[in-house]
N, C-alpha and C. Protein backbone atom coordinates (compact mmCIF):
# COMPACT_ATOMS: atom_id res chain seq x y z
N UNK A 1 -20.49 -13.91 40.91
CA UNK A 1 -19.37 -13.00 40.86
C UNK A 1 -18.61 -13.12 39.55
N UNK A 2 -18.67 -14.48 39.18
CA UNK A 2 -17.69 -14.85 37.61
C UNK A 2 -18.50 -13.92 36.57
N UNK A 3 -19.97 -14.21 36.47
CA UNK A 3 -20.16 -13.56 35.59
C UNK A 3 -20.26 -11.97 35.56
N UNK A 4 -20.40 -11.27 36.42
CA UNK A 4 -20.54 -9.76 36.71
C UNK A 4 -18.79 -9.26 36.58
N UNK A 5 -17.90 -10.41 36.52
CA UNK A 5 -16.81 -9.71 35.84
C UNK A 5 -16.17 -9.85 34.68
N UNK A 6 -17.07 -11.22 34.15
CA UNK A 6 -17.18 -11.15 32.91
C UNK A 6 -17.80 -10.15 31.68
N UNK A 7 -18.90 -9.54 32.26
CA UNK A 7 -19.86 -8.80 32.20
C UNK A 7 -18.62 -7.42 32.27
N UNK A 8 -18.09 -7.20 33.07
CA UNK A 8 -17.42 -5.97 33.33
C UNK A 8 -16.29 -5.80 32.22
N UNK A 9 -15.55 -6.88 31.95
CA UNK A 9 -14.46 -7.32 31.08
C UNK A 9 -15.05 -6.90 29.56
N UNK A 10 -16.36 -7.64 29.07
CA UNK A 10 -16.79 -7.18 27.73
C UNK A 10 -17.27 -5.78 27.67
N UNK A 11 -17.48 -5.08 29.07
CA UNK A 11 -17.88 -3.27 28.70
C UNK A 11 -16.64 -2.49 28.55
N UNK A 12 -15.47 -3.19 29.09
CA UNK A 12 -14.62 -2.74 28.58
C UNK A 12 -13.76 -3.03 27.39
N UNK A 13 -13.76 -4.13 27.10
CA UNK A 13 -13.56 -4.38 25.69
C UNK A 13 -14.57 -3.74 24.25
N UNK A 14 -15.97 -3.07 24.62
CA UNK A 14 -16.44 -2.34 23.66
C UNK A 14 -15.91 -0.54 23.93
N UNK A 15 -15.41 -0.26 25.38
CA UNK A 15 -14.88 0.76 25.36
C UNK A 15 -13.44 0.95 24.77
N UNK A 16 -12.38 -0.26 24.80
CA UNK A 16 -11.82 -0.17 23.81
C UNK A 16 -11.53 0.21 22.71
N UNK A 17 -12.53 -0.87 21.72
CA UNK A 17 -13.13 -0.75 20.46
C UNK A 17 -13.39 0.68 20.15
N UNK A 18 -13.80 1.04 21.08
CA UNK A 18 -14.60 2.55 20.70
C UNK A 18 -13.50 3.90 20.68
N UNK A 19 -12.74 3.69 21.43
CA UNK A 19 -11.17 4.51 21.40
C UNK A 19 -10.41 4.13 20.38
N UNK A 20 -10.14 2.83 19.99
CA UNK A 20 -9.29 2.54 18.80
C UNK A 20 -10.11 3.62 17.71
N UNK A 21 -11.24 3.20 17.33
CA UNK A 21 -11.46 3.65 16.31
C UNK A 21 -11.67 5.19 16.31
N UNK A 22 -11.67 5.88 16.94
CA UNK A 22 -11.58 6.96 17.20
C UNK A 22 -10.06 7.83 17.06
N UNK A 23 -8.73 6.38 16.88
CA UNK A 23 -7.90 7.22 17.09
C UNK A 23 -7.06 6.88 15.53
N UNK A 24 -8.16 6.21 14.22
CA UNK A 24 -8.17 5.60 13.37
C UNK A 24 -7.80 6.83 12.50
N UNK A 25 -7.16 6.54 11.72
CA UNK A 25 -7.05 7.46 10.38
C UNK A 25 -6.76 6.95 8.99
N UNK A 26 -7.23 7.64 8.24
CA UNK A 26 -7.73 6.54 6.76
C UNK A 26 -5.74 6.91 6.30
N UNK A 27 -4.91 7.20 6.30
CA UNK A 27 -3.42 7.30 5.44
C UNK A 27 -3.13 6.13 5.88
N UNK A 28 -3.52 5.45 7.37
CA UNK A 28 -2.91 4.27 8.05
C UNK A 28 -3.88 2.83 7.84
N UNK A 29 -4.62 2.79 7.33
CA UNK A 29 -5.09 1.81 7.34
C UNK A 29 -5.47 1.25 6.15
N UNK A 30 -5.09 0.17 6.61
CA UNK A 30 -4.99 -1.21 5.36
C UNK A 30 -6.47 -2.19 5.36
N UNK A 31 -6.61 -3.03 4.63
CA UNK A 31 -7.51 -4.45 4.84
C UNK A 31 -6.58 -5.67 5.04
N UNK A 32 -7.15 -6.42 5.50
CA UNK A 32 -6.61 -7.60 6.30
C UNK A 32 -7.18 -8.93 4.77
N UNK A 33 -5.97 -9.56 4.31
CA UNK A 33 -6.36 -11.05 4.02
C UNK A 33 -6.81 -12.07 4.79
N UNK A 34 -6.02 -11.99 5.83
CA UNK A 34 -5.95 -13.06 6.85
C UNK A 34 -5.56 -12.82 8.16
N UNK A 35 -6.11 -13.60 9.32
CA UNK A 35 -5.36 -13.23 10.23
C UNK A 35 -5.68 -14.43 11.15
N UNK A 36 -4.75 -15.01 12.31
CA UNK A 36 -4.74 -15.39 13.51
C UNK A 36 -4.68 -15.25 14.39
N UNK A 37 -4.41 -16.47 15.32
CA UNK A 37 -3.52 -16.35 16.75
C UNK A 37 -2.43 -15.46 16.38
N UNK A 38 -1.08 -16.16 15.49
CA UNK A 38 0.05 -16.04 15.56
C UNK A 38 0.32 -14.51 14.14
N UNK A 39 -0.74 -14.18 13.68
CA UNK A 39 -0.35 -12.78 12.64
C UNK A 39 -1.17 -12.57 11.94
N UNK A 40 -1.11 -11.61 10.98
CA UNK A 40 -1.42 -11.22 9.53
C UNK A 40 -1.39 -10.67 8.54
N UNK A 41 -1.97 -10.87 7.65
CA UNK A 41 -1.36 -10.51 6.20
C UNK A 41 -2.39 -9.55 5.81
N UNK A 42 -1.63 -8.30 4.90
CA UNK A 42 -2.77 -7.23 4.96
C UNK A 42 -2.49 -6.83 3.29
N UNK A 43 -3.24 -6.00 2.64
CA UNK A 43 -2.78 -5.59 1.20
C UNK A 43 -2.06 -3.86 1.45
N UNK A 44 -1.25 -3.73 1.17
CA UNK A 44 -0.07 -2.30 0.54
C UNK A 44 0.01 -1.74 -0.55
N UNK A 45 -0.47 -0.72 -0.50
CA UNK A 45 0.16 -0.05 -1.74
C UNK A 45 1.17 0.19 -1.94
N UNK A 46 1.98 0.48 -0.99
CA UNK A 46 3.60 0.85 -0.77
C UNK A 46 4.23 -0.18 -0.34
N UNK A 47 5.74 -0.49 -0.09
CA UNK A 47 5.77 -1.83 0.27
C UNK A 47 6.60 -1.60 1.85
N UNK A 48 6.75 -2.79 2.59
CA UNK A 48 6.88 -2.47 4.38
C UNK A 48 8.71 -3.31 4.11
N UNK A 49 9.02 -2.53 4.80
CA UNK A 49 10.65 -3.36 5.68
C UNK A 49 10.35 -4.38 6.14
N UNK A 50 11.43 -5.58 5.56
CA UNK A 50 11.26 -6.80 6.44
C UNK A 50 11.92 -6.57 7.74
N UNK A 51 11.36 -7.43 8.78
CA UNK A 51 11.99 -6.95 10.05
C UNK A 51 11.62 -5.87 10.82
N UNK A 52 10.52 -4.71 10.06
CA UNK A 52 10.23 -3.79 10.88
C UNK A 52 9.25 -3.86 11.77
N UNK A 53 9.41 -3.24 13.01
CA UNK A 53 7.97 -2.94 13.98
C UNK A 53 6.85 -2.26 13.64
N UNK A 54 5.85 -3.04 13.92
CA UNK A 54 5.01 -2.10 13.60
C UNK A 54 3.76 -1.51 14.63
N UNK A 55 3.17 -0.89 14.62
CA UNK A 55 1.77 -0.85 15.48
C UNK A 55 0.51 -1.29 14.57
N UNK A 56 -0.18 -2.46 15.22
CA UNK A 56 -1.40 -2.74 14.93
C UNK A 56 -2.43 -2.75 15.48
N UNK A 57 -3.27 -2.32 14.88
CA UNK A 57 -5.01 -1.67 15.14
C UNK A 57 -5.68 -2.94 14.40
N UNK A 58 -6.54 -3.69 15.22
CA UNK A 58 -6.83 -5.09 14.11
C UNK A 58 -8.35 -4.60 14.89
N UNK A 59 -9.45 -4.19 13.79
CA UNK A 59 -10.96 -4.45 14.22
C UNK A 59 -11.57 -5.21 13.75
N UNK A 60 -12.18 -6.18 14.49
CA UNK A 60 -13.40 -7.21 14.15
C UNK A 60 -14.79 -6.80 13.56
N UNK A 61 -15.08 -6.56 12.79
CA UNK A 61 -16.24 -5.79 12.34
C UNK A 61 -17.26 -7.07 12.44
N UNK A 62 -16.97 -8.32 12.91
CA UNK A 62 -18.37 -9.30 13.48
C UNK A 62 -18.69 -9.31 14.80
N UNK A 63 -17.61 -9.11 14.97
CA UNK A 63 -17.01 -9.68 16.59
C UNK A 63 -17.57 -8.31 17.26
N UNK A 64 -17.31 -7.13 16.71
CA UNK A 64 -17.37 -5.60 17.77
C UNK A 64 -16.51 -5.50 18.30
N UNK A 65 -14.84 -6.00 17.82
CA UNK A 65 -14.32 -6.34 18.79
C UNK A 65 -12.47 -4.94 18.03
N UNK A 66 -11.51 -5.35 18.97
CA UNK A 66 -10.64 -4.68 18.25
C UNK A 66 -9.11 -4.98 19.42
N UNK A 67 -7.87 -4.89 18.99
CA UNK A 67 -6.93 -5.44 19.41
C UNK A 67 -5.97 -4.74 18.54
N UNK A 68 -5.61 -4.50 19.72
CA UNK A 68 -3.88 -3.33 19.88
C UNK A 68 -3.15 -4.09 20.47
N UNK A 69 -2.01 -4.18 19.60
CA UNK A 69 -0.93 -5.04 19.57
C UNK A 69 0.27 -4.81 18.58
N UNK A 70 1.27 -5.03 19.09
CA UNK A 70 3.05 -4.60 18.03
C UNK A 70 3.27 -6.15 17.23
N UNK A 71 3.73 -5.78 16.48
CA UNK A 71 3.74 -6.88 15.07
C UNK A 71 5.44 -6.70 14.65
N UNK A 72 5.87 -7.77 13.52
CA UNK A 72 6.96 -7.51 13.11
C UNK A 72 7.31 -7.89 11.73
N UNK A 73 7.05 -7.23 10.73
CA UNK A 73 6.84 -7.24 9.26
C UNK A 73 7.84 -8.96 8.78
N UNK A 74 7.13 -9.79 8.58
CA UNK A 74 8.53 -10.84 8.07
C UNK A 74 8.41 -10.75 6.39
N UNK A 75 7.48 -10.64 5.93
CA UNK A 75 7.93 -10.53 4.33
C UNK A 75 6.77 -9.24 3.69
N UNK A 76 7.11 -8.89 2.31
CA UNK A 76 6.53 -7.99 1.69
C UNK A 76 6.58 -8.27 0.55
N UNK A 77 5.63 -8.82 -0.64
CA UNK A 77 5.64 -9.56 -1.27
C UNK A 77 5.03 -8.31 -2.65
N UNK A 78 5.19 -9.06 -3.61
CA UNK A 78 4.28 -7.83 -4.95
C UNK A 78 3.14 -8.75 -4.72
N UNK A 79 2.16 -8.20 -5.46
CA UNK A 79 1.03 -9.19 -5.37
C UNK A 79 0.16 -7.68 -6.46
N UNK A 80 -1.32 -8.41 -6.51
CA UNK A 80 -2.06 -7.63 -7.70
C UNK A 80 -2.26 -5.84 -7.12
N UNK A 81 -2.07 -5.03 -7.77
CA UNK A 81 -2.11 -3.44 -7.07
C UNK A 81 -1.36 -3.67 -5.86
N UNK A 82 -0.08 -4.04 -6.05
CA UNK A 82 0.53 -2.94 -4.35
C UNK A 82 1.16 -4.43 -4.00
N UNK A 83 1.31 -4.77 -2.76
CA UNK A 83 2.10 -5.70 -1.88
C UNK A 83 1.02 -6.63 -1.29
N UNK A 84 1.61 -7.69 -0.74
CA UNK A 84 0.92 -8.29 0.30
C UNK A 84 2.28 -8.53 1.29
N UNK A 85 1.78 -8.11 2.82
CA UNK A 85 2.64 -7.99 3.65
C UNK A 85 1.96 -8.60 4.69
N UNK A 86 2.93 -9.84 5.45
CA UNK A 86 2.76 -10.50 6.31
C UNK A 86 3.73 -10.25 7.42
N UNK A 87 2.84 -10.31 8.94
CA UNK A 87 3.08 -9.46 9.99
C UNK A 87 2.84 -10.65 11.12
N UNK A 88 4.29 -11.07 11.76
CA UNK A 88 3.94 -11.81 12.71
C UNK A 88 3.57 -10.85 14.19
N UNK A 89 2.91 -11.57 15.15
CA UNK A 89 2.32 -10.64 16.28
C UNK A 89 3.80 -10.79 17.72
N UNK A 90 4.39 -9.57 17.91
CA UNK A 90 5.67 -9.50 18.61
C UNK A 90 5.30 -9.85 20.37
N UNK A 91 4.16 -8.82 20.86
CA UNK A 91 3.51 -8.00 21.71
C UNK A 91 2.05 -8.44 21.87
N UNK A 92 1.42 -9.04 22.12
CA UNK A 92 -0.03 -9.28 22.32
C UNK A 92 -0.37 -10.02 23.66
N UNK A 93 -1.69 -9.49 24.23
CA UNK A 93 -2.43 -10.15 25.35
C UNK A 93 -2.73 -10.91 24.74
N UNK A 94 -2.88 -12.24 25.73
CA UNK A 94 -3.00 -13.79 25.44
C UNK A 94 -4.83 -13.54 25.17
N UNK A 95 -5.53 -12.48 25.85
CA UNK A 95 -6.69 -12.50 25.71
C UNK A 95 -7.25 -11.87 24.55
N UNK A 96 -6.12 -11.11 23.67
CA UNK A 96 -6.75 -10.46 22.28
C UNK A 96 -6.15 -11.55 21.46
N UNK A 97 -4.90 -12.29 21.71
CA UNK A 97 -4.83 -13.81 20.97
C UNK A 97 -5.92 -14.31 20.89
N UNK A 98 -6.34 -15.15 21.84
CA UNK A 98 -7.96 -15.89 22.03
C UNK A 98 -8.94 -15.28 21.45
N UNK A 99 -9.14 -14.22 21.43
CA UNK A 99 -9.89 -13.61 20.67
C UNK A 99 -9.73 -13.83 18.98
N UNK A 100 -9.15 -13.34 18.37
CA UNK A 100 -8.19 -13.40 17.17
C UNK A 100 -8.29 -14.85 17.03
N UNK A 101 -8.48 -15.69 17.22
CA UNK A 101 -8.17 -17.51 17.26
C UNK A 101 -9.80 -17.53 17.28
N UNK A 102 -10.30 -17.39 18.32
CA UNK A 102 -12.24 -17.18 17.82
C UNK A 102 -12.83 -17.01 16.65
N UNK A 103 -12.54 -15.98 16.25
CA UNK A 103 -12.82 -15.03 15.48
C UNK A 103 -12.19 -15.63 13.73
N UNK A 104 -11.61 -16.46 13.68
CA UNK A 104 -10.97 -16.36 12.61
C UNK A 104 -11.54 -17.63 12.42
N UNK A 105 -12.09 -18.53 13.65
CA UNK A 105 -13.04 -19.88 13.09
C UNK A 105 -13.90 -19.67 13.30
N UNK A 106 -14.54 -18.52 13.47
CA UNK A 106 -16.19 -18.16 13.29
C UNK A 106 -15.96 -18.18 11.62
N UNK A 107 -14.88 -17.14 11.35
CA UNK A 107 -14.80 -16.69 9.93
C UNK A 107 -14.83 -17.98 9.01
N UNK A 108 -14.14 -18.71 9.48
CA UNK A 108 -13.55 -20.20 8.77
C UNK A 108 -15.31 -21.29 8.40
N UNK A 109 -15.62 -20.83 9.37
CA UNK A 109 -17.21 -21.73 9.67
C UNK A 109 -18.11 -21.17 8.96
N UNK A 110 -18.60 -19.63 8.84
CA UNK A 110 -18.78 -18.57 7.92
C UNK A 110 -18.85 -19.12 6.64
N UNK A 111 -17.40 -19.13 6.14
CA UNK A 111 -16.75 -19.78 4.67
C UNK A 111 -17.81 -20.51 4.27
N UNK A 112 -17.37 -22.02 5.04
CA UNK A 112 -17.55 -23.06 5.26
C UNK A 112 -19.27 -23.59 4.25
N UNK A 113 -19.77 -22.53 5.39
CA UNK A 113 -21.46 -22.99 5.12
C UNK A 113 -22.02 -22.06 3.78
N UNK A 114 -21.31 -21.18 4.05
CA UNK A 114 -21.48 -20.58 2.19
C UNK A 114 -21.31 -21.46 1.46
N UNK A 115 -20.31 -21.76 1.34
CA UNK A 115 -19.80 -23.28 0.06
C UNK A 115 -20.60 -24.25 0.30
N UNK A 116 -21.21 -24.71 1.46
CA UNK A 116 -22.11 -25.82 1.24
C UNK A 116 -23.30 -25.32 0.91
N UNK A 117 -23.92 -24.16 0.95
CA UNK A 117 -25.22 -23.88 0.31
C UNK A 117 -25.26 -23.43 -1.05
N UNK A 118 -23.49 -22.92 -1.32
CA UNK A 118 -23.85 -23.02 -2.76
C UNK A 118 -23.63 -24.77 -3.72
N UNK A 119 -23.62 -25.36 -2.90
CA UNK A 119 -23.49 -26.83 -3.76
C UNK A 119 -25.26 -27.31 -3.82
């Protein structure tokens, strides 16, 4: 039974995925530097209000994965072409956290073994 609703849980998490991006539009979307459990930092051309709300669309392009969640701009920085703006997470399921926390030490491990094969 655990797994057939586990099983049920990931068909809906790719039906998700599949609505976010569908409701995607290129004026709104940024690339991601970084991200966690607890936020992330994305590049701007324009620069964001500290303190403001925001809506975030975060897709995993390893994972297949994607997470809708409200954020809250804490700084907006200059950086090379445009801003770098860091976004703590206000609003999030503990289960697109966990996810997001996965995902970011797959990425980390990823890194990791690049740098040791290039030594």
């Amino acid at each position: 039974m655990a797994n057939y609703l586990q099983q049920q849980a990931k068909k809906l998490d790719l039906l998700l995925h599949y609505v976010l991006q569908q409701q995607d539009t290129v004026a709104h979307r940024f690339f991601t530097k970084s991200y966690g459990g607890a936020g992330l930092s994305f590049a701007s051309e324009s620069p964001f209000t500290a303190l403001q709300v925001v809506e975030v669309k975060l897709f995993l392009a390893e994972n297949a994965g994607a997470v809708y969640c409200y954020g809250q701009i804490l700084s907006c920085e200059p950086a090379d072409n445009g801003y770098l703006v860091n976004v703590v997470f206000r609003q999030i399921r503990e289960e697109d956290r966990e996810l997001l926390v996965r995902a970011s030490l797959q990425q980390q491990s990823r890194q990791l073994k690049l740098k040791a094969e290039q030594r």
